[in-house]
Protein backbone atom coordinates (compact mmCIF):
# COMPACT_ATOMS: atom_id res chain seq x y z
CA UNK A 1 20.36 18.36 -105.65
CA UNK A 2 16.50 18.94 -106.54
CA UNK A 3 15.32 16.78 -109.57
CA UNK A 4 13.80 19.52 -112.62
CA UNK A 5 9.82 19.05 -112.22
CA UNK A 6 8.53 17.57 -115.87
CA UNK A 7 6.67 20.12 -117.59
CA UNK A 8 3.27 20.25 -117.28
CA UNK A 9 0.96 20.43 -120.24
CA UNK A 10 -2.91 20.82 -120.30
CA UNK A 11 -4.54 20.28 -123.47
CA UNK A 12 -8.47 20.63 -125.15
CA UNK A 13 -10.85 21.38 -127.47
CA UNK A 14 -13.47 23.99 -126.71
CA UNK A 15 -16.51 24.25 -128.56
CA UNK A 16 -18.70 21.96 -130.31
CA UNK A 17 -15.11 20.66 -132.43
CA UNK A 18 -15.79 16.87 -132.11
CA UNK A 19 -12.36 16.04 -133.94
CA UNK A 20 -10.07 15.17 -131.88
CA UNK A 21 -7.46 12.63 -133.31
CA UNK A 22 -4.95 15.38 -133.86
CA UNK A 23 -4.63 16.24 -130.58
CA UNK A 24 -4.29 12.87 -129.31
CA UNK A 25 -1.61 12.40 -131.13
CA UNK A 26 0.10 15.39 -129.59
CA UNK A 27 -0.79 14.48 -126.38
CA UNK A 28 0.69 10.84 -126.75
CA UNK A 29 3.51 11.95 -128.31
CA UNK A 30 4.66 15.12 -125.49
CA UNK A 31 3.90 12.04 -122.91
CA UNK A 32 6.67 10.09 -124.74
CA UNK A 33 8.37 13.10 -124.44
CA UNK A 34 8.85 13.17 -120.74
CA UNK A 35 5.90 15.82 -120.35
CA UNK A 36 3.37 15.12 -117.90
CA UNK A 37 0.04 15.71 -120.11
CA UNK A 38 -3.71 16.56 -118.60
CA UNK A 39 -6.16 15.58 -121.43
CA UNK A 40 -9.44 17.28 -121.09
CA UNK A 41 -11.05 15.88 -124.01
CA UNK A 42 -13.22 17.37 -126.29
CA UNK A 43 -16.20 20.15 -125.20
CA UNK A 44 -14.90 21.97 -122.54
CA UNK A 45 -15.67 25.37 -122.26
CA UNK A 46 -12.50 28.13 -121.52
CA UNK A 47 -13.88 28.33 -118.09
CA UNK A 48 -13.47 24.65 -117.21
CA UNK A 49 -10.01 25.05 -119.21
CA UNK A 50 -8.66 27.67 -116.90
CA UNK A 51 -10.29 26.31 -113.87
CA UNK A 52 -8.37 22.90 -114.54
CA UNK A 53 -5.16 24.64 -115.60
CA UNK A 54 -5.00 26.14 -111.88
CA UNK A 55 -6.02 22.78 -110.22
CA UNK A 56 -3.41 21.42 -112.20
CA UNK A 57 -0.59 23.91 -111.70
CA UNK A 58 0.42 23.69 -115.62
CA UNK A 59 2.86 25.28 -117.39
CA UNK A 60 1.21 25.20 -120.65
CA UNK A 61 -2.13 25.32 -122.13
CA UNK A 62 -2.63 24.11 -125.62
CA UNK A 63 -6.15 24.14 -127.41
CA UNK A 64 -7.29 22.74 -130.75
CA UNK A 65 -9.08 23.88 -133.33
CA UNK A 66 -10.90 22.63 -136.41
CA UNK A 67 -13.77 24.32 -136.76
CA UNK A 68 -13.60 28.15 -137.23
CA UNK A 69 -13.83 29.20 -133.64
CA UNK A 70 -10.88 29.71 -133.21
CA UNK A 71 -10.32 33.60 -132.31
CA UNK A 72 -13.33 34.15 -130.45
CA UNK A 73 -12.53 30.84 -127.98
CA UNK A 74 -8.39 32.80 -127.67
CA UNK A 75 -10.49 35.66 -127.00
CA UNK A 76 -12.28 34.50 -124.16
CA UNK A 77 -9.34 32.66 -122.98
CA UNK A 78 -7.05 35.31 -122.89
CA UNK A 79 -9.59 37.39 -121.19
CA UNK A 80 -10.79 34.64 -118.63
CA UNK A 81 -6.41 34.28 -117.88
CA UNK A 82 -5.93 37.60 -117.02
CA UNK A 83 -8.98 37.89 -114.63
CA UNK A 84 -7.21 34.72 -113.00
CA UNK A 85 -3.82 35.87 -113.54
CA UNK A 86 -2.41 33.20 -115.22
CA UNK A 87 -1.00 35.61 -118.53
CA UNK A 88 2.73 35.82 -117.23
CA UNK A 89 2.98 32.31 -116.11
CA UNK A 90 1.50 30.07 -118.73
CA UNK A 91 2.76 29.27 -121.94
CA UNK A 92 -0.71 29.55 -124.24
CA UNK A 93 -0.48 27.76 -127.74
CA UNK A 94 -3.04 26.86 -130.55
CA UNK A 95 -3.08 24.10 -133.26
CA UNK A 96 -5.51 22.87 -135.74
CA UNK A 97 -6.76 24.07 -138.76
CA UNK A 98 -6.85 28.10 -139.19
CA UNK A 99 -6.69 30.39 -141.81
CA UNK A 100 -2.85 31.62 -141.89
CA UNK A 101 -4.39 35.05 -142.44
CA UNK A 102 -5.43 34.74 -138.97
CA UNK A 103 -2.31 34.13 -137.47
CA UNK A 104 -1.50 38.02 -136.67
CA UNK A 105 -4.32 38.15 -134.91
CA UNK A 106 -4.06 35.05 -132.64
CA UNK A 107 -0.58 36.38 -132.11
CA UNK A 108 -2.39 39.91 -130.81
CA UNK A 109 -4.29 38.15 -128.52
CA UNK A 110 -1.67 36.45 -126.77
CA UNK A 111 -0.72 33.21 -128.28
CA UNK A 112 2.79 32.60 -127.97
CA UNK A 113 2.74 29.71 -130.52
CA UNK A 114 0.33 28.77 -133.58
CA UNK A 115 1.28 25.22 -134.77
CA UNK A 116 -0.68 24.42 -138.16
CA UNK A 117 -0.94 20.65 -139.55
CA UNK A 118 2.04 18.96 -140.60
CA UNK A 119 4.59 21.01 -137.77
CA UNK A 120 6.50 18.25 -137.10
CA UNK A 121 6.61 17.13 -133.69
CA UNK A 122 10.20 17.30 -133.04
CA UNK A 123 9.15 21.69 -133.33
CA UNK A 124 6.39 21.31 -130.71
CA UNK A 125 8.32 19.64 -128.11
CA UNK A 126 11.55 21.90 -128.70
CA UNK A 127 9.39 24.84 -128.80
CA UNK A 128 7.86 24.22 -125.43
CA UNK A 129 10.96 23.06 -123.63
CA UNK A 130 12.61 26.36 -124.87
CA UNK A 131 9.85 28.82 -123.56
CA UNK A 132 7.92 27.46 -120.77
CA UNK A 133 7.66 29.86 -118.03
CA UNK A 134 8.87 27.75 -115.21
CA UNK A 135 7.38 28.52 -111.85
CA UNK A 136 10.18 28.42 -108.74
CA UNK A 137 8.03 26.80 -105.90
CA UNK A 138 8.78 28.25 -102.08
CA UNK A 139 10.69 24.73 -101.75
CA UNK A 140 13.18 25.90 -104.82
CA UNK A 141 13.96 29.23 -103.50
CA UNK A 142 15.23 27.79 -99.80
């Protein structure tokens, strides 16, 4: 009987954002969760996301925002995923502080989740665990 693989979560902040407590909360809290969380920290660019969401083999990339850059950095990380191929088999979500007029739009460039402040964390995890796309390794299939 094979053991379910914890769910992999990769999380950062692009940009110049230096705030960062929010999403250290989230990431202590999915790690209580049973979630195996990669932390990037604060300044990474969407390359250095994507390039550390395929060394890590993660099921879902989360990114926070706080200070208004919010649709160009889903921009170029939509467009960076699909030139790595990682659109189909990552779940992509966004939190922070955003306009809610802006949600339509994040969810036309290919978020599958915005969480605003004060979701309650019980949401996060049970949206996750409900719509990860799991990957079925060659070891799975045999």
């Amino acid at each position: 009987m094979s053991k379910t693989p914890k769910i992999k979560v990769l999380l950062a902040k692009t940009s110049l954002d230096g705030h960062n407590r929010g999403i250290k909360v989230i990431s202590r809290w999915l790690a209580e969760k049973g979630m195996e969380v990669v932390y990037l920290g604060q300044y990474q660019t969407e390359e250095m996301v994507a390039k550390a969401a395929i060394q890590e083999d993660v099921d879902v990339i989360g990114l926070s925002f706080l200070g208004g850059e919010h649709l160009y950095s889903v921009r170029m990380m939509r467009e960076i995923m699909a030139r790595e191929g990682l659109n189909e088999e990552i779940l992509f979500l966004v939190g922070g502080v955003m306009p809610k007029e802006d949600m339509g739009e994040l969810y036309k460039l290919g978020v599958d989740m915005v969480f605003l402040p004060g979701t309650p964390m019980e949401e996060i995890v049970s949206f996750i665990e409900n719509n990860v796309r799991k990957k079925v390794s060659v070891a799975e299939r045999d």
